[in-house]
N, C-alpha and C. Protein backbone atom coordinates (compact mmCIF):
# COMPACT_ATOMS: atom_id res chain seq x y z
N UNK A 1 9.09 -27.16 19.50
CA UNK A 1 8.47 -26.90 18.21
C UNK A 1 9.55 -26.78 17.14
N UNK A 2 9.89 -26.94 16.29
CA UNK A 2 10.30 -27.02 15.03
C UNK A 2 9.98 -26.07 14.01
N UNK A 3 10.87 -25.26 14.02
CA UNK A 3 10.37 -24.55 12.15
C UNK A 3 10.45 -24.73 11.14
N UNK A 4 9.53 -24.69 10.26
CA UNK A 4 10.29 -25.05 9.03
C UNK A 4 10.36 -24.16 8.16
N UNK A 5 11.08 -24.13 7.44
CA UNK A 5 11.50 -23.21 6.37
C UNK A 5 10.86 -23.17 5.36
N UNK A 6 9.93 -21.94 4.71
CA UNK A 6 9.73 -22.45 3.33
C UNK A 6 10.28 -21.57 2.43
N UNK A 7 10.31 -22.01 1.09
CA UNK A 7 11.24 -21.32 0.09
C UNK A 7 10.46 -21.44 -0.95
N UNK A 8 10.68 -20.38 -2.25
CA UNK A 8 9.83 -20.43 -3.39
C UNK A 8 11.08 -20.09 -4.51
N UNK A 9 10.87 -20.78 -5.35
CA UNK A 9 11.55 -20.48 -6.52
C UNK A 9 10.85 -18.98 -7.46
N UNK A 10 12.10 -18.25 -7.37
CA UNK A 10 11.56 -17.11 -8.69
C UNK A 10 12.81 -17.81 -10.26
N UNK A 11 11.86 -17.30 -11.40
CA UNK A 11 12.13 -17.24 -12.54
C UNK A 11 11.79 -16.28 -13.65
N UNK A 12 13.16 -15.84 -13.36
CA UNK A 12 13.25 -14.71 -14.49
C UNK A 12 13.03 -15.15 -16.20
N UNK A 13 11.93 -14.96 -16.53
CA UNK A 13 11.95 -14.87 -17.76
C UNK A 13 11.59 -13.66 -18.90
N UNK A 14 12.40 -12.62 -18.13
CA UNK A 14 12.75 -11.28 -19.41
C UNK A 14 13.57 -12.08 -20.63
N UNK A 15 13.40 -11.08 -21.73
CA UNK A 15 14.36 -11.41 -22.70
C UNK A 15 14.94 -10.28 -22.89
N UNK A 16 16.78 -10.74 -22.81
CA UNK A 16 17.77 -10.02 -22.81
C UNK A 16 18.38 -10.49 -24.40
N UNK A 17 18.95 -9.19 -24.89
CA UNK A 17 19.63 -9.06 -26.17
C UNK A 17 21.05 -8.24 -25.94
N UNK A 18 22.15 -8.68 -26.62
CA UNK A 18 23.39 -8.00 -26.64
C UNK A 18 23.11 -6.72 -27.69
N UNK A 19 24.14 -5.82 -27.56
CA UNK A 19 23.73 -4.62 -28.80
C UNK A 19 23.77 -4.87 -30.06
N UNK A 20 24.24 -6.01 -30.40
CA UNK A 20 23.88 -6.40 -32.11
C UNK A 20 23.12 -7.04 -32.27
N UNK A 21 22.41 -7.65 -30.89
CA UNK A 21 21.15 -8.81 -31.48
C UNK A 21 20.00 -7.98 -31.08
N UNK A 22 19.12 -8.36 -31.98
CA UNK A 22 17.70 -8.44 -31.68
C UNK A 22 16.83 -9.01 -30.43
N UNK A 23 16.03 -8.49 -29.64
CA UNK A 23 15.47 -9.04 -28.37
C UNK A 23 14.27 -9.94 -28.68
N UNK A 24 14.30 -11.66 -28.80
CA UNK A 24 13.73 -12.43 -29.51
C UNK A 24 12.42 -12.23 -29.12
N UNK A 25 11.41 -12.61 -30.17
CA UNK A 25 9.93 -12.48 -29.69
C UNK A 25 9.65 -13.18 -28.95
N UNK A 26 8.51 -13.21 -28.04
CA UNK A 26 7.67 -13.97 -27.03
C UNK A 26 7.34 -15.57 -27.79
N UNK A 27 8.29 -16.22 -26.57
CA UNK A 27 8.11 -17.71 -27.12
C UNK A 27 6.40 -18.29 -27.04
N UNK A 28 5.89 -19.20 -27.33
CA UNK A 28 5.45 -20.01 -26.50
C UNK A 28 5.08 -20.32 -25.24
N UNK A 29 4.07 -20.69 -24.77
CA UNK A 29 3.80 -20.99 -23.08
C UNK A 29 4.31 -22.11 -23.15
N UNK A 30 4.63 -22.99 -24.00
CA UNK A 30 5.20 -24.83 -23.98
C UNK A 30 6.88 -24.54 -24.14
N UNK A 31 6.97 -23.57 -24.76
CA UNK A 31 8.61 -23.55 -25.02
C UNK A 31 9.10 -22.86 -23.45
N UNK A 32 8.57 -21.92 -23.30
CA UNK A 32 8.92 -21.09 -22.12
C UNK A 32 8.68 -21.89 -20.95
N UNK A 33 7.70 -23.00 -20.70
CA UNK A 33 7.62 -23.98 -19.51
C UNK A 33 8.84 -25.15 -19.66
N UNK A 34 9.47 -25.08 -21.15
CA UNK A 34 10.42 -26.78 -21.11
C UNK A 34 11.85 -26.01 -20.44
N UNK A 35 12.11 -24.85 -21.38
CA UNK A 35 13.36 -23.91 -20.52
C UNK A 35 13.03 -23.79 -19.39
N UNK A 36 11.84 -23.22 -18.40
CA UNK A 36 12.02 -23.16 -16.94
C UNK A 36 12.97 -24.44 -16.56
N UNK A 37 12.23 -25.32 -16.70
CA UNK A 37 12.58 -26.77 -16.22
C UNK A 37 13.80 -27.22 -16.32
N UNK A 38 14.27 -26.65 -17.12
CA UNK A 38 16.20 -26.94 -17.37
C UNK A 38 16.92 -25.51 -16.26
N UNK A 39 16.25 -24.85 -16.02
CA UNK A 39 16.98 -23.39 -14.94
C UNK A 39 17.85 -24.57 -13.88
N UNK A 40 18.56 -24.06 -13.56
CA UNK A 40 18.88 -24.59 -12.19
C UNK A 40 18.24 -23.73 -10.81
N UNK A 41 18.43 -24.75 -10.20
CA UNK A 41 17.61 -24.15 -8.91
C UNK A 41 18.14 -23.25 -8.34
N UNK A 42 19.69 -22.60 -8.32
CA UNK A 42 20.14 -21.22 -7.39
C UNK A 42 19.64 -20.42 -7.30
N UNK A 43 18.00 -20.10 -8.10
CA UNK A 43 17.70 -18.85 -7.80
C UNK A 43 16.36 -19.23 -6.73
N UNK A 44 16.51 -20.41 -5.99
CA UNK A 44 15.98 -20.40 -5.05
C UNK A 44 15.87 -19.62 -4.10
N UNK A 45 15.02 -18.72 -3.17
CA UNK A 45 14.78 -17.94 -2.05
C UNK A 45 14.38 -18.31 -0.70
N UNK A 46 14.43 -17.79 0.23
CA UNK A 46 13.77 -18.39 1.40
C UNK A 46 13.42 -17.36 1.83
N UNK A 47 12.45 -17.57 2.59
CA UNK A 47 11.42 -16.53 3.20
C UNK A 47 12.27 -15.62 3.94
N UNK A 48 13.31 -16.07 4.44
CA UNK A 48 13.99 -15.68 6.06
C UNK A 48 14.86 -14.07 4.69
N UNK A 49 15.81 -14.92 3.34
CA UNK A 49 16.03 -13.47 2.50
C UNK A 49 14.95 -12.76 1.99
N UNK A 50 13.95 -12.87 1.95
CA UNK A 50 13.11 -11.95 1.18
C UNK A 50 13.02 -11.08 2.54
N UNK A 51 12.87 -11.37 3.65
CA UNK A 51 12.93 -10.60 4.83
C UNK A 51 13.27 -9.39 4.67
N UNK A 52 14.88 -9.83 4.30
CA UNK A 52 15.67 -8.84 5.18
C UNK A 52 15.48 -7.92 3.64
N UNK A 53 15.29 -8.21 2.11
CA UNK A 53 15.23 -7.45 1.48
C UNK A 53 14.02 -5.81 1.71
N UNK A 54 13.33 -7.06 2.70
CA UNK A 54 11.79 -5.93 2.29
C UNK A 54 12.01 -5.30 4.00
N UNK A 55 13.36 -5.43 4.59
CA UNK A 55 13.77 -4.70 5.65
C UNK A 55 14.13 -3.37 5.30
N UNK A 56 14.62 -3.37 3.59
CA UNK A 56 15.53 -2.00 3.00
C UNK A 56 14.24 -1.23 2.97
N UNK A 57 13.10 -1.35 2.38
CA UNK A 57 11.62 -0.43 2.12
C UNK A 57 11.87 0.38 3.57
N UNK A 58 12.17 1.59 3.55
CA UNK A 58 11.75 2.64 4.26
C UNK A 58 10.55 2.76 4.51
N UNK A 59 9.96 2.66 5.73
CA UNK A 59 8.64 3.04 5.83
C UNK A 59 8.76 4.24 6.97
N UNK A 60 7.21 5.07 6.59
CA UNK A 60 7.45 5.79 8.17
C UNK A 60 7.05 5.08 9.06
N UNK A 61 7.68 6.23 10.41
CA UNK A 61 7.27 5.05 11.75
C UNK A 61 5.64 5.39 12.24
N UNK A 62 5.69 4.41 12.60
CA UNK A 62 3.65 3.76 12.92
C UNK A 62 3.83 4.68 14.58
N UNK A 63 2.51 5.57 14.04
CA UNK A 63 2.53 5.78 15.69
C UNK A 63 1.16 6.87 15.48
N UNK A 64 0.83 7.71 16.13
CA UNK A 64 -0.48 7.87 16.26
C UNK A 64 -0.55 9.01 15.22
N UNK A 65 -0.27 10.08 14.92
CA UNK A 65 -0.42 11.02 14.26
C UNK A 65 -0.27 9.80 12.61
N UNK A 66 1.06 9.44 11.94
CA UNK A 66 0.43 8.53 11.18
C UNK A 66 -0.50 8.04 10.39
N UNK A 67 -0.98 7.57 11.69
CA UNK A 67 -2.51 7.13 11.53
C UNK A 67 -3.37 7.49 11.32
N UNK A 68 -3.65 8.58 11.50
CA UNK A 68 -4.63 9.67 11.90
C UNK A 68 -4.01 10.27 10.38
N UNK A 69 -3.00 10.81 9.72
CA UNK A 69 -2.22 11.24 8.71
C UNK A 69 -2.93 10.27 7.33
N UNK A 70 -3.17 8.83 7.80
CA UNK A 70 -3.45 7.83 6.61
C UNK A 70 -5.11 7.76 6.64
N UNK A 71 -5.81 7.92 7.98
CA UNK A 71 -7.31 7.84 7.29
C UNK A 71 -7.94 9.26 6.79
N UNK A 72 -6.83 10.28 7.12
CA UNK A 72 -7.35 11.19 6.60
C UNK A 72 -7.24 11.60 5.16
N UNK A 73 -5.79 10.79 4.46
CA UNK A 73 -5.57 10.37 3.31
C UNK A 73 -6.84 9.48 2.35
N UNK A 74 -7.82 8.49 3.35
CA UNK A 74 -8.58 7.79 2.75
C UNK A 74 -9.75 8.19 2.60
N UNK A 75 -10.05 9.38 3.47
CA UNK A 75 -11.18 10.57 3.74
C UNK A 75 -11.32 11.19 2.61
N UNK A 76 -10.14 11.96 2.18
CA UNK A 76 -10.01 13.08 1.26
C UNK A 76 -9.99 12.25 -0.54
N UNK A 77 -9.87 11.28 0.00
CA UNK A 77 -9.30 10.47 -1.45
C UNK A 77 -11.06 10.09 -2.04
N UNK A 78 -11.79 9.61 -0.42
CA UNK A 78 -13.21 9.42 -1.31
C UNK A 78 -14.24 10.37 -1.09
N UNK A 79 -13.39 11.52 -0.19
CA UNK A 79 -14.66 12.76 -0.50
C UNK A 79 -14.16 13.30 -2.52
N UNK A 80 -13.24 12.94 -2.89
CA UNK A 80 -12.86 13.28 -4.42
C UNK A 80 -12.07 14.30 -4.16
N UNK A 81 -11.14 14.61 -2.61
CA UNK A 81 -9.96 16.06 -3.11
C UNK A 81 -9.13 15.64 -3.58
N UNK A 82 -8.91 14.27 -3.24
CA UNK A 82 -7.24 13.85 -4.17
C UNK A 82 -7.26 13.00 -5.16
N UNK A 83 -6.46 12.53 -5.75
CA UNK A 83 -6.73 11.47 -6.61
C UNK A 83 -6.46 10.44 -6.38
N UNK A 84 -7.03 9.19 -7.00
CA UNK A 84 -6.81 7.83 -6.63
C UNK A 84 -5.70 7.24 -7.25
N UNK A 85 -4.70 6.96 -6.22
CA UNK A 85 -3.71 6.84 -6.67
C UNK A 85 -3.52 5.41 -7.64
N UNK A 86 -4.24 4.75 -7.86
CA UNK A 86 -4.44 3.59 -8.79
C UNK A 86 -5.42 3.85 -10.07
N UNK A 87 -6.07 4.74 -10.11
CA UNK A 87 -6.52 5.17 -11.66
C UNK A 87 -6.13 6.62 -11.98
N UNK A 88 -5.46 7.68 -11.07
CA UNK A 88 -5.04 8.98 -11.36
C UNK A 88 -6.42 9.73 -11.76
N UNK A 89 -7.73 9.10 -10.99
CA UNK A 89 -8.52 10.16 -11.05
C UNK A 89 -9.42 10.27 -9.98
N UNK A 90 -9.93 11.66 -10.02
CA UNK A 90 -10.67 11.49 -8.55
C UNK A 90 -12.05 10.67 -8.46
N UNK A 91 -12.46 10.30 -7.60
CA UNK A 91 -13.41 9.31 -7.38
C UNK A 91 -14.27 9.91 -6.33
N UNK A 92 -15.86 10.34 -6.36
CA UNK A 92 -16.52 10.51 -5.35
C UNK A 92 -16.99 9.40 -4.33
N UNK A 93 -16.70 8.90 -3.36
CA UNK A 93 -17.72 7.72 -3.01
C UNK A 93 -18.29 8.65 -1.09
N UNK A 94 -19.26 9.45 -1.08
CA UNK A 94 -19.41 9.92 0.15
C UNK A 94 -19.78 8.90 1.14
N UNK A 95 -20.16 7.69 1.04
CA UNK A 95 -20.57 7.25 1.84
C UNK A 95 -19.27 6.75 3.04
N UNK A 96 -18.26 5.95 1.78
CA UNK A 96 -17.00 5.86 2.31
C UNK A 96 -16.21 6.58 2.96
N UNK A 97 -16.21 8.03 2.79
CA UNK A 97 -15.74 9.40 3.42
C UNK A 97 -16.53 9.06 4.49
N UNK A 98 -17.51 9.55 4.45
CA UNK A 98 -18.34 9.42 6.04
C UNK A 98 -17.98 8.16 6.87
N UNK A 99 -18.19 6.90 7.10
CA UNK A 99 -17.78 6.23 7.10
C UNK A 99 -16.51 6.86 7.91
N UNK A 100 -14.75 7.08 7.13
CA UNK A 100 -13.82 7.11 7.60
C UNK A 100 -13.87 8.37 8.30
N UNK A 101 -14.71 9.41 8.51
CA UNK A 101 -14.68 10.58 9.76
C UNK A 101 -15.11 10.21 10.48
N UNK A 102 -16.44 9.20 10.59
CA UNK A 102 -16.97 8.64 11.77
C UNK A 102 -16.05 7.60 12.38
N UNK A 103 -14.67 7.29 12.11
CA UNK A 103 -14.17 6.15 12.81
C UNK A 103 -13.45 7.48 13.72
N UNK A 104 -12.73 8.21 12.55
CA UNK A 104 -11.83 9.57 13.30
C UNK A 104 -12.42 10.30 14.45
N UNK A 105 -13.94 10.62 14.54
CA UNK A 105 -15.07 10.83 15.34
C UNK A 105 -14.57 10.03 16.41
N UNK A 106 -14.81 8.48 16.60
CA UNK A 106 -15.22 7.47 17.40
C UNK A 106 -13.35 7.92 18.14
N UNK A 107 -12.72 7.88 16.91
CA UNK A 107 -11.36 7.92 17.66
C UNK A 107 -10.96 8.76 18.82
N UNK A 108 -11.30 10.15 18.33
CA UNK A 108 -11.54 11.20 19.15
C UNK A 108 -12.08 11.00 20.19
N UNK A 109 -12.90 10.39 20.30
CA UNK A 109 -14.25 10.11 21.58
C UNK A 109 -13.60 9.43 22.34
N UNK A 110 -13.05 8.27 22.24
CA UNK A 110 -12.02 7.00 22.63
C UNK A 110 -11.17 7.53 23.31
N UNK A 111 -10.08 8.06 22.78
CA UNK A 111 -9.00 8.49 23.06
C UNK A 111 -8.87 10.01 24.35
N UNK A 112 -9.99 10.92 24.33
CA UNK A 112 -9.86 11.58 25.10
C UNK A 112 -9.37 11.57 26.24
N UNK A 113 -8.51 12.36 26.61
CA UNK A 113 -7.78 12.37 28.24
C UNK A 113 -6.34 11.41 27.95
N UNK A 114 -6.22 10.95 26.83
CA UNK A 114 -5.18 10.04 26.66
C UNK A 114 -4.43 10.47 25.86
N UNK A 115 -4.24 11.76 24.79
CA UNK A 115 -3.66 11.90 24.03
C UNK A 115 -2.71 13.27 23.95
N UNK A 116 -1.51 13.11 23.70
CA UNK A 116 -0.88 14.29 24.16
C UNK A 116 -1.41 15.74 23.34
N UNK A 117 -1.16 17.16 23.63
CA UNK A 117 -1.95 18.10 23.53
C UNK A 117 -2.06 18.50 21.81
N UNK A 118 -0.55 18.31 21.09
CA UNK A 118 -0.21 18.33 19.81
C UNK A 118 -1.05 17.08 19.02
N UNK A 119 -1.55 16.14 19.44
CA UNK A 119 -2.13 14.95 18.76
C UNK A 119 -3.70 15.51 19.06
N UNK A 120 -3.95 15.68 20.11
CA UNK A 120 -5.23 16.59 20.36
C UNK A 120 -6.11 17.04 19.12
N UNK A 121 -4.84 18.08 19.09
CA UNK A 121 -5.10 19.27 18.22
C UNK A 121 -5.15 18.68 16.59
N UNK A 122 -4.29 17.84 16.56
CA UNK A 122 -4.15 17.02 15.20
C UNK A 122 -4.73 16.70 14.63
N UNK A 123 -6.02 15.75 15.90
CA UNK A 123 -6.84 15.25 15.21
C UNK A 123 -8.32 15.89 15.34
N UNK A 124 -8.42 16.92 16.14
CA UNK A 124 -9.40 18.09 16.10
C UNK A 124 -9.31 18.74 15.09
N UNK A 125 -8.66 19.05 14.37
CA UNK A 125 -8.48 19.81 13.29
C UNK A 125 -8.69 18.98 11.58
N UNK A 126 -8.20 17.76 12.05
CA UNK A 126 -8.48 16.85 10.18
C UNK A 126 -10.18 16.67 10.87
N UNK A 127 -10.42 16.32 11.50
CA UNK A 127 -12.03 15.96 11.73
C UNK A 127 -13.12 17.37 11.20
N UNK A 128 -12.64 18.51 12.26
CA UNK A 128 -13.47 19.82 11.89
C UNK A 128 -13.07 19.97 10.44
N UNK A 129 -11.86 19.86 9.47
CA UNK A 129 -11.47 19.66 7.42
C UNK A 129 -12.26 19.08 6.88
N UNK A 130 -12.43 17.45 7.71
CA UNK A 130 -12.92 16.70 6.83
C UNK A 130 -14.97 16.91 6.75
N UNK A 131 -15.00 17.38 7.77
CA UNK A 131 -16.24 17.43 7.97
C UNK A 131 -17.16 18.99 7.56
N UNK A 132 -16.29 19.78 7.20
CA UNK A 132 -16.58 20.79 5.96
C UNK A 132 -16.62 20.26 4.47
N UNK A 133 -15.57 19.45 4.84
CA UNK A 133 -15.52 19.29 3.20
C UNK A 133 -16.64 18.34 3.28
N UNK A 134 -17.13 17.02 3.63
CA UNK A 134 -18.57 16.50 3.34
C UNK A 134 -19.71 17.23 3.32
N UNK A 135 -19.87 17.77 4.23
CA UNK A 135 -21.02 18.95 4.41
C UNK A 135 -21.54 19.35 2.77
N UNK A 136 -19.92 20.18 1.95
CA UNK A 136 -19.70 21.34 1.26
C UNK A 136 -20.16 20.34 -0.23
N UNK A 137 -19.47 18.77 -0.12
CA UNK A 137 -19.44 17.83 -1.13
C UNK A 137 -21.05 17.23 -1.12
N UNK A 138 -21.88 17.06 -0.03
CA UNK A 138 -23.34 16.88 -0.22
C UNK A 138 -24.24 17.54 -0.38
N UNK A 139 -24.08 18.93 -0.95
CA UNK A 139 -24.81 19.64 -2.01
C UNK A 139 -25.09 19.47 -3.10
């Protein structure tokens, strides 16, 4: 089999000013497409560097608590305790809450006899949270 490589061109088009000049106004979509076209191509990329850039993003490590850590994040976010982190306000949607305790539910159910005693407890405990707080929120 054969791989092939693919690559995408990025183009920066900020406008940069020295400290005595002025930062020129927004050209044109016809002026700003004839300059792309004169760029030279070095700021070509390939998939294989964008890799290793989006290798630097720290993430945490994936593993069961996590998980259990992120739907309970998506629980609380649409029972309305937290805020949505894309409009900075809280959002009721109960159905969606329910919904994500009943997977945590199903998880629980699933997983029994398989999960060490601290994860147990982990996820016995966001389930019995989350499921006060719906209860307390469908009044």
């Amino acid at each position: 089999m054969s791989e092939e490589k693919s690559s995408f061109t990025i183009k920066d088009r900020r406008l940069f000013a020295t400290e005595n000049e002025e930062v020129p106004k927004e050209e044109s979509k016809e002026k700003a497409e004839e300059k792309s076209k004169e760029l030279p191509k070095e700021e070509s990329v390939s998939a294989e560097e964008e890799q290793k850039t989006d290798s630097k993003v720290h993430l945490p490590e994936i593993n069961f608590p996590t998980f259990i850590f992120s739907l309970n994040a998506s629980a609380l976010l649409h029972l309305g305790v937290i805020d949505d982190p894309a409009t900075g306000k809280k959002v009721k949607n109960l159905p969606m809450g329910k919904q994500t305790i009943d997977i945590l539910g199903m998880l629980e159910e699933k997983t029994k006899g398989n999960l060490s005693k601290e994860e147990e407890n982990l996820l016995k405990n966001i389930l019995y949270d989350l499921r006060i707080i719906y209860v307390k929120e469908q009044k």
